[in-house]
Protein backbone atom coordinates (compact mmCIF):
# COMPACT_ATOMS: atom_id res chain seq x y z
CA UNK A 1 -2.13 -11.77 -14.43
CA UNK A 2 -4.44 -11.48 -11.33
CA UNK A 3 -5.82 -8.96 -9.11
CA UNK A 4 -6.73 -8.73 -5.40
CA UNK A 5 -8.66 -6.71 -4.00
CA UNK A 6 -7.69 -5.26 -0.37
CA UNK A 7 -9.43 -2.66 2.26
CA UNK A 8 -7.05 0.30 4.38
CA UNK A 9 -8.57 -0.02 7.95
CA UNK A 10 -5.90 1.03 9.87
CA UNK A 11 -7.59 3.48 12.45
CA UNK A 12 -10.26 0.73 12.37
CA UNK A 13 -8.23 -1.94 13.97
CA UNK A 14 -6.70 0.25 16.67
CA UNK A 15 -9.73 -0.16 18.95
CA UNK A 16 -9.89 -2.38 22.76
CA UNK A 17 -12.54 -4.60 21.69
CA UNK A 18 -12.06 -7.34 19.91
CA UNK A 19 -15.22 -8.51 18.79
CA UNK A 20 -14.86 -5.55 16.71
CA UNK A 21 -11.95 -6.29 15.44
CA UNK A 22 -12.84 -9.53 14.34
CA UNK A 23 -16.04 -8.45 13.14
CA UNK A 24 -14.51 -5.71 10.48
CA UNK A 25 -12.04 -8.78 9.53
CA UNK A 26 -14.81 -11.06 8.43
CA UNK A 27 -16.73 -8.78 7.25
CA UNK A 28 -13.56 -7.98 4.56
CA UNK A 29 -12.93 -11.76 4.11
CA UNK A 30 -16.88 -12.94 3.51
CA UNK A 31 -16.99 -9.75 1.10
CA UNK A 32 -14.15 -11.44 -1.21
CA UNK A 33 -11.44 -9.00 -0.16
CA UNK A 34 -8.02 -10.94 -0.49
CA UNK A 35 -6.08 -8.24 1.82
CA UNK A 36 -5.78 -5.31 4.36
CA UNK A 37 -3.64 -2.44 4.20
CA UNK A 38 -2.32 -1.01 7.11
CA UNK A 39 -0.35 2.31 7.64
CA UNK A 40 2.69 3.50 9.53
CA UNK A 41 3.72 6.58 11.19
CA UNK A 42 5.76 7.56 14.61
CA UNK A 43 4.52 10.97 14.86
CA UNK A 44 2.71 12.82 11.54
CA UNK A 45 1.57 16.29 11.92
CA UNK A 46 1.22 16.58 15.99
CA UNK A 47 1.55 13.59 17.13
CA UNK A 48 -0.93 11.03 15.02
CA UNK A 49 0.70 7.68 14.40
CA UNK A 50 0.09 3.70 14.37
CA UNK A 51 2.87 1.29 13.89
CA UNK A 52 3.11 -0.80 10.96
CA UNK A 53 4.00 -4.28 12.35
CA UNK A 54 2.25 -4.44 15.48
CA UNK A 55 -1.17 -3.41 13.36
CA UNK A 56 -0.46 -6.32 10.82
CA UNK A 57 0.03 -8.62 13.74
CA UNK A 58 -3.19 -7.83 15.35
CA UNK A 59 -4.60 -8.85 11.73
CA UNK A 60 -2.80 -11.97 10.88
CA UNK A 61 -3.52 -12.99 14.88
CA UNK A 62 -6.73 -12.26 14.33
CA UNK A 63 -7.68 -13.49 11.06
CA UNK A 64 -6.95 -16.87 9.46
CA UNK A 65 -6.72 -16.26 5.48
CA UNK A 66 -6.77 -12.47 5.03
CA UNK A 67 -2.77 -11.04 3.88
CA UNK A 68 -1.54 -8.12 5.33
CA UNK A 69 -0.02 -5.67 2.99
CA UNK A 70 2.20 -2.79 5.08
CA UNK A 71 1.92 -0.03 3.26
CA UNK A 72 4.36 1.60 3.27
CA UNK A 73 6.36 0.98 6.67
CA UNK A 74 9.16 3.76 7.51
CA UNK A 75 12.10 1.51 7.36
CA UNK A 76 14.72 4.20 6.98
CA UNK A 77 13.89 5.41 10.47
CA UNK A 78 14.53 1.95 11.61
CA UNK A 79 17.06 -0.58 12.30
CA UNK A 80 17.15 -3.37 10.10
CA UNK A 81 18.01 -5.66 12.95
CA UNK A 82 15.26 -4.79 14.44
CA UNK A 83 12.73 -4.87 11.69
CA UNK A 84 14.47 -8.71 10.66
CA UNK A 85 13.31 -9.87 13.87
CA UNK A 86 9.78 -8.20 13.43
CA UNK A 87 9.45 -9.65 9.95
CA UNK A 88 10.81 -13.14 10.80
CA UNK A 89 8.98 -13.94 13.82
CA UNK A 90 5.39 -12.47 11.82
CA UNK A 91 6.44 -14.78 9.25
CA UNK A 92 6.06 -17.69 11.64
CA UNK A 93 2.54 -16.90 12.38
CA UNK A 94 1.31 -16.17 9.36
CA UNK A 95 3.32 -17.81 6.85
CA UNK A 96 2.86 -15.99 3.46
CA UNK A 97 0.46 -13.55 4.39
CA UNK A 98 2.70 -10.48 4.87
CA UNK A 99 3.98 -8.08 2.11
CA UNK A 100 6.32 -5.26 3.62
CA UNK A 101 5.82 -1.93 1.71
CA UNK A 102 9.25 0.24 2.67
CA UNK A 103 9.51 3.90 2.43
CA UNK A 104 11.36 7.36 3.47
CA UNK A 105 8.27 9.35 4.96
CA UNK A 106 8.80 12.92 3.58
CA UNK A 107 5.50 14.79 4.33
CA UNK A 108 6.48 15.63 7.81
CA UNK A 109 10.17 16.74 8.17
CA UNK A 110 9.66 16.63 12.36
CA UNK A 111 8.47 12.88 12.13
CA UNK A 112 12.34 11.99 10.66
CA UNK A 113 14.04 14.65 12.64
CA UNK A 114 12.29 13.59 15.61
CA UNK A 115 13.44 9.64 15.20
CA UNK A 116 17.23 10.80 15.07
CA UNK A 117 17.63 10.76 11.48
CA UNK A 118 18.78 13.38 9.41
CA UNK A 119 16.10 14.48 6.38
CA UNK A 120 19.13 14.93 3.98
CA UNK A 121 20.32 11.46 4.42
CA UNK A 122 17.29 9.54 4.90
CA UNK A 123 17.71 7.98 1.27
CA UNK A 124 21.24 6.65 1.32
CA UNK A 125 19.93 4.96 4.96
CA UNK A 126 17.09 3.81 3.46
CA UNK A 127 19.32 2.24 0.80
CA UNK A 128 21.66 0.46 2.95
CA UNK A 129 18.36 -0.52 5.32
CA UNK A 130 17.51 -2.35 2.60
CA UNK A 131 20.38 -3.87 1.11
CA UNK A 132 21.42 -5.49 5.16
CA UNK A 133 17.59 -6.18 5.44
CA UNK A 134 17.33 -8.02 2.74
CA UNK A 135 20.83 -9.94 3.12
CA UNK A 136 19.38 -10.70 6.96
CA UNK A 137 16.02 -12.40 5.84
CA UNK A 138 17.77 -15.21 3.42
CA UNK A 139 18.93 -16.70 7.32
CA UNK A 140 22.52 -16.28 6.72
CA UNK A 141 25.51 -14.67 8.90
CA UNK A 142 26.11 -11.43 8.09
CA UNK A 143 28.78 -9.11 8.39
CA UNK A 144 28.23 -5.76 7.22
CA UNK A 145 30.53 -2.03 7.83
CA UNK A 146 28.15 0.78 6.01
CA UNK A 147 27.59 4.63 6.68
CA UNK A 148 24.73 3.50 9.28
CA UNK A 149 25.16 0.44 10.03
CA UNK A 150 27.80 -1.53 11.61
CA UNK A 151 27.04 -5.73 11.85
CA UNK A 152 29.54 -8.97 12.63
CA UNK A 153 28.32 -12.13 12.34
CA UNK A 154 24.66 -11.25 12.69
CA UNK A 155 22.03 -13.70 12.19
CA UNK A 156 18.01 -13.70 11.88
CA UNK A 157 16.40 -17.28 11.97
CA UNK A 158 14.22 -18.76 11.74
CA UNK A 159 14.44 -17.30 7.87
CA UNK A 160 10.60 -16.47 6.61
CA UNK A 161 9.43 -19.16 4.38
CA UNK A 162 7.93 -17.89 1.91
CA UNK A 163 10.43 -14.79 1.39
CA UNK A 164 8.22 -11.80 2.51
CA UNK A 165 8.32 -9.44 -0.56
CA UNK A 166 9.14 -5.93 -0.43
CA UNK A 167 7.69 -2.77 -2.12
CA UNK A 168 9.46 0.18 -2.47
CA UNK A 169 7.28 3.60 -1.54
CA UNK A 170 7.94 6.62 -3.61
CA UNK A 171 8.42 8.41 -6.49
CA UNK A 172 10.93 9.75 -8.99
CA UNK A 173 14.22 8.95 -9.79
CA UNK A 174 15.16 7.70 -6.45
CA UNK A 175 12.37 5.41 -6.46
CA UNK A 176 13.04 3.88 -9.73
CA UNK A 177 16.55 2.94 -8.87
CA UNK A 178 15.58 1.50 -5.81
CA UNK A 179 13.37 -0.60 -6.31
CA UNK A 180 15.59 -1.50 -9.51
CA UNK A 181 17.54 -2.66 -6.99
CA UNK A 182 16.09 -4.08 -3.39
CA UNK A 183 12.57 -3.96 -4.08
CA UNK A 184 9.89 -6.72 -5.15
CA UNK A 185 7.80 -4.26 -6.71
CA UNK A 186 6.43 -0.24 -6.20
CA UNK A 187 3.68 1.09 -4.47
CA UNK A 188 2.52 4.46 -5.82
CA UNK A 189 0.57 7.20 -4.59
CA UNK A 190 -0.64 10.59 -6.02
CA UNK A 191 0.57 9.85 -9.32
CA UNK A 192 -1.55 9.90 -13.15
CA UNK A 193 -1.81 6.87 -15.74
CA UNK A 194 0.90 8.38 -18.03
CA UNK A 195 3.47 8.89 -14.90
CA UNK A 196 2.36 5.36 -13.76
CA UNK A 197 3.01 4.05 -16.74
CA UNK A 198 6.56 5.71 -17.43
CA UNK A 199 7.66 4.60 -13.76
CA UNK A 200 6.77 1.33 -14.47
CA UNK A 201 8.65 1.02 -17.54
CA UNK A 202 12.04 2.98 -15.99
CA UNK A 203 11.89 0.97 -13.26
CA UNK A 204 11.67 -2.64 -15.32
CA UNK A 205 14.41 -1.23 -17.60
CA UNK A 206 16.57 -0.18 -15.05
CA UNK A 207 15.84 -3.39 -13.23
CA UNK A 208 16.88 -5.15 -16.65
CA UNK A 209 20.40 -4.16 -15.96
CA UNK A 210 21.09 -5.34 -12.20
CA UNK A 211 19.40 -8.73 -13.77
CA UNK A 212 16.01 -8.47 -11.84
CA UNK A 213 12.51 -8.12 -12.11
CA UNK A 214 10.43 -6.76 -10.24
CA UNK A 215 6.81 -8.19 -11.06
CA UNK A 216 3.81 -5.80 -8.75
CA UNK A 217 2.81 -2.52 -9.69
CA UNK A 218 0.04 -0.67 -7.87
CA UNK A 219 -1.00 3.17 -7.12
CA UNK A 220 -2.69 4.84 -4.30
CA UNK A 221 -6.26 6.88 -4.95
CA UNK A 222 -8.24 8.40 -2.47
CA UNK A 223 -12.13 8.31 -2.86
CA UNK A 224 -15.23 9.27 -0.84
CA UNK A 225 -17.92 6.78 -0.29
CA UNK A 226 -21.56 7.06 0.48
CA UNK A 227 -24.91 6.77 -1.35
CA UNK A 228 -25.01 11.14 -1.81
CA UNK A 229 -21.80 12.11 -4.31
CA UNK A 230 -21.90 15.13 -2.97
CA UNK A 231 -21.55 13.65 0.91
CA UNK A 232 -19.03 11.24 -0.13
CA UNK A 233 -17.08 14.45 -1.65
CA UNK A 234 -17.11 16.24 1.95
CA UNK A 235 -16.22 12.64 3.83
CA UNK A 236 -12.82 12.58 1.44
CA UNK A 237 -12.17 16.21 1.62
CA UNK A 238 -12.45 16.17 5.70
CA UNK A 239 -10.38 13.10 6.28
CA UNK A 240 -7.31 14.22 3.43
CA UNK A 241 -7.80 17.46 5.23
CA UNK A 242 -7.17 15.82 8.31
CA UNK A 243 -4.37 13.75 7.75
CA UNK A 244 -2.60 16.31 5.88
CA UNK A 245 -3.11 19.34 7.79
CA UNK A 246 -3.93 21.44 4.61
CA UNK A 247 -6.96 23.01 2.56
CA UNK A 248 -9.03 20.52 0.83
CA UNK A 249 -8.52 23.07 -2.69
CA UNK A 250 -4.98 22.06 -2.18
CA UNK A 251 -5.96 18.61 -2.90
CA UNK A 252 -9.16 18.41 -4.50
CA UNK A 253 -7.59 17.55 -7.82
CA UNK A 254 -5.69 14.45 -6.05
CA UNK A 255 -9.54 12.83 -5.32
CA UNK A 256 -12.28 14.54 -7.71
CA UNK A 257 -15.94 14.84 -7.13
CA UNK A 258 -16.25 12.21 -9.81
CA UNK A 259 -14.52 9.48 -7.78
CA UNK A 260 -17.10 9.70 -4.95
CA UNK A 261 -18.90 7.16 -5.33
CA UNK A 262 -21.06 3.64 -2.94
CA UNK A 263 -19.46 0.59 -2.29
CA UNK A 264 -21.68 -1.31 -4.67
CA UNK A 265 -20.91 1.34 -7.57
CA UNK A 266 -17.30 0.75 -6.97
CA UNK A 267 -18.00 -3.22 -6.99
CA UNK A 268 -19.97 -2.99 -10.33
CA UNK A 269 -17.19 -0.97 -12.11
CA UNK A 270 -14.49 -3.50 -10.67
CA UNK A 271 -17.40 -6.68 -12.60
CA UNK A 272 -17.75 -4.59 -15.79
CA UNK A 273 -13.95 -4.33 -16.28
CA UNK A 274 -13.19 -8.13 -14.84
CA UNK A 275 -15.65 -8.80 -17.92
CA UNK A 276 -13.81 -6.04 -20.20
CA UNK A 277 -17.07 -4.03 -20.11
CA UNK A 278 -15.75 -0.71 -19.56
CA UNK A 279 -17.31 2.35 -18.50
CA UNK A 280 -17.41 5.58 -20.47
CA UNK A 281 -14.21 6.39 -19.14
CA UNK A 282 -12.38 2.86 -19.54
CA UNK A 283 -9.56 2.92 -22.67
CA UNK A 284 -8.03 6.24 -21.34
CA UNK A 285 -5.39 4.84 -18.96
CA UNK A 286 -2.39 3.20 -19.95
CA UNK A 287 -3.53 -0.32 -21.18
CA UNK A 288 -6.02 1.64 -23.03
CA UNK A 289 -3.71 3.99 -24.47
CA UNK A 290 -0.92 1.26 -25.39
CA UNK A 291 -4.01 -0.61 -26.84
CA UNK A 292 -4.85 2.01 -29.20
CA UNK A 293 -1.28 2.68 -30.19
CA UNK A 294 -0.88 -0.90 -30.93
CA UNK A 295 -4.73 -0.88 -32.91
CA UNK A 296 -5.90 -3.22 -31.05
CA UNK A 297 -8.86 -2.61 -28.02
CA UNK A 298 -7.89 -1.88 -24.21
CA UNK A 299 -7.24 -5.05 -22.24
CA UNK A 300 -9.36 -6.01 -19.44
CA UNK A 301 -7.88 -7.01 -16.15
CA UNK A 302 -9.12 -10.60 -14.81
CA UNK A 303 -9.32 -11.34 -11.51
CA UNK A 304 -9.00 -15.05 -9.97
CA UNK A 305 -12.14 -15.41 -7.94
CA UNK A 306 -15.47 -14.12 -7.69
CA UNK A 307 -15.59 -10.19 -6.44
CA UNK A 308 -18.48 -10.55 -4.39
CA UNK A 309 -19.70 -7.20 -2.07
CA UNK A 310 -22.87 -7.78 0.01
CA UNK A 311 -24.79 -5.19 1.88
CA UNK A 312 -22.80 -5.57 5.22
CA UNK A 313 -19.62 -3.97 3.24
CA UNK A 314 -21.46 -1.27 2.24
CA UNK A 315 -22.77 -0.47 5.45
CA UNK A 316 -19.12 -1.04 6.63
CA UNK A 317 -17.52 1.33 4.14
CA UNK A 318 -19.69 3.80 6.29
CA UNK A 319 -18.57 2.91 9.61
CA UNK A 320 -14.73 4.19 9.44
CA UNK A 321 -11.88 4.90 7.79
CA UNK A 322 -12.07 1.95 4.53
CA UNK A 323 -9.90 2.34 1.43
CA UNK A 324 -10.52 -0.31 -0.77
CA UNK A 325 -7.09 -2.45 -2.36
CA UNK A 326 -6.53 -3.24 -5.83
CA UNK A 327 -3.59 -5.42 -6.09
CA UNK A 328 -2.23 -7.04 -9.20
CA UNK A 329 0.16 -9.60 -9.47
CA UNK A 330 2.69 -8.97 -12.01
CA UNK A 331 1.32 -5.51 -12.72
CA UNK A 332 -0.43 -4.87 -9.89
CA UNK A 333 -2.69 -1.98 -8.72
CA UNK A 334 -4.06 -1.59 -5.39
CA UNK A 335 -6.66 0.69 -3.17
CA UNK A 336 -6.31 1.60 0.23
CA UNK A 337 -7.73 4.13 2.67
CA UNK A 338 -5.69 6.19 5.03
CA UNK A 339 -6.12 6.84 8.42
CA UNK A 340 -8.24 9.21 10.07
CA UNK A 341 -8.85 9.84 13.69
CA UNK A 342 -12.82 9.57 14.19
CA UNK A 343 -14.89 6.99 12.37
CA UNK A 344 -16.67 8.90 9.01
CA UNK A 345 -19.33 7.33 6.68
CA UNK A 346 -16.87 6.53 3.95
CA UNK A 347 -13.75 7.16 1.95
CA UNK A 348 -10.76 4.85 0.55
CA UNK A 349 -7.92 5.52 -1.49
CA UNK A 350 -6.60 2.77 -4.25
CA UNK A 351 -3.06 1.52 -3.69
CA UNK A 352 -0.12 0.77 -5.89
CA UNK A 353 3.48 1.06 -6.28
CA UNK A 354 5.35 3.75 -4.84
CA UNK A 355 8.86 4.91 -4.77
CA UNK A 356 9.84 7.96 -2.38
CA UNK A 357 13.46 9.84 -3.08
């Protein structure tokens, strides 16, 4: 099992210069960051979007060895003809770098009613999205007569090599069965250890049956950064509150006080666990739990190369919207930032698995 460790710098990116661009890029690579997360969203709460694809390829352009992670990209308000071509022809610049996180949206009923797609059916699209998505990106003809979707003798080549995987966003029962059955793996968000851990398990069992397995598992956390907790607290609370249009008491509970924390805390935490030394808190999420149930001590997640943070990223982690990524292959876990519309001293959100309805 390994771990990589990403940064959400979506709002970042979208800027003319770029010097600053490539600037923030380095700065993530030299730091020992393995990807970037980038967001997606036509028109949430007012108007406030970026688009998925075209942020990744201003990143993969831009940037030699970082991966791009999209998470997650609102496929069902797309057509997978159209997001074939996207994915293929990225694939041919950056070969191997891109992982395509798919997902409903939800939060914003006008964002889905405003792309010409019905809320109440914006599962079942998503599901056949998927299934003539997928079917396009193995580079063979396809013929296809669905609900949405109507295809004869279409064809997307040059065919990625590597296949690009695909995460399923979401949660519940909708989530598990799909990415049971299109998805790679599932990016989570909002969600505690023990739900984690049940999702996980319901979605490998169910998985079991349509004789797959999904192998990455990550979750989404939103944290304040800065070298005053109680700063770091207010930077969190102002951009969630921003994003999501609502009262940061709604959401406190979603990213505590206790989570605000530096960059170089957060790096030091990440070292003790790599070495198994966990904090006082460590042995309370689910390996820890399953550890104890077995009688045996929590397991420590490894990572493959040194997790090195020098003073620049802390002093970027300042400068704008930067979630940090924890992604783990075969049970993967991942941190990510969302976007916010003016550059704040700090703030990131962890990223995983998730699976919308």
């Amino acid at each position: 099992m390994s771990i990589k460790v990403g940064l959400s710098v979506t709002d970042a990116l979208l800027v003319p210069k770029p010097a600053d661009r490539r600037r923030l890029l380095n700065c993530a690579a030299d730091s020992g960051l393995d990807h970037i997360t980038v967001g997606d969203h036509i028109s949430f709460h007012g108007g406030t979007g970026f688009d998925g694809m075209v942020s990744a390829t201003s990143i993969l352009s831009t940037h030699d060895t970082l991966s791009v992670v999209i998470g997650v990209y609102l496929l069902g308000l797309r057509h997978p003809m159209l997001a074939a071509r996207q994915i293929a022809t990225l694939s041919q610049i950056a070969p191997g770098r891109l992982i395509l996180g798919a997902g409903v949206g939800g939060e914003d009923r006008s964002e889905i009613t405003n792309s010409g797609v019905d809320p109440r059916t914006r599962g079942r699209r998503l599901d056949e999205t998927l299934e003539v998505l997928r079917a396009l990106l193995t580079g063979e003809e396809v013929t296809h007569s669905g609900e949405y979707f109507t295809l004869d003798k279409a064809r997307i080549l040059p065919a990625p090599q590597p296949a690009v995987p695909i995460l399923i966003g979401g949660r519940g029962e909708s989530a598990i069965r799909r990415t049971a059955r299109y998805g790679d793996g599932w990016l989570g968000i909002f969600c505690t250890p023990s739900r984690f851990a049940d999702t996980r398990s319901a979605i490998l069992d169910a998985a079991a049956k349509e004789n797959r397995e999904p192998n990455s598992f990550g979750v989404n956390v939103w944290c304040g950064l800065d070298d005053n907790a109680e700063v770091a607290d207010r930077l969190v609370g102002e951009k969630m509150q921003d994003l999501y249009q609502l009262p940061r008491e709604k959401f406190r509970h979603l990213a505590p006080r206790r989570h605000a924390r530096t960059g170089s805390r957060v790096a030091h935490r990440l070292r003790r666990r790599r070495r198994g030394q966990h904090h006082p808190g460590a042995g309370r999420g689910i390996d820890g739990r399953r550890a104890r149930a077995r009688g045996g001590r929590p397991h420590a997640a490894r990572r493959t190369s040194p997790l090195k943070f020098p003073a620049e990223f802390d002093h970027a982690t300042r400068c704008g919207r930067t979630p940090l990524s924890i992604h783990r292959d075969r049970r993967s876990c991942s941190s990510r930032r969302l976007p916010s519309p003016a550059p704040v001293r700090g703030g990131f959100r962890v990223r995983g698995r998730s699976a919308s309805s």
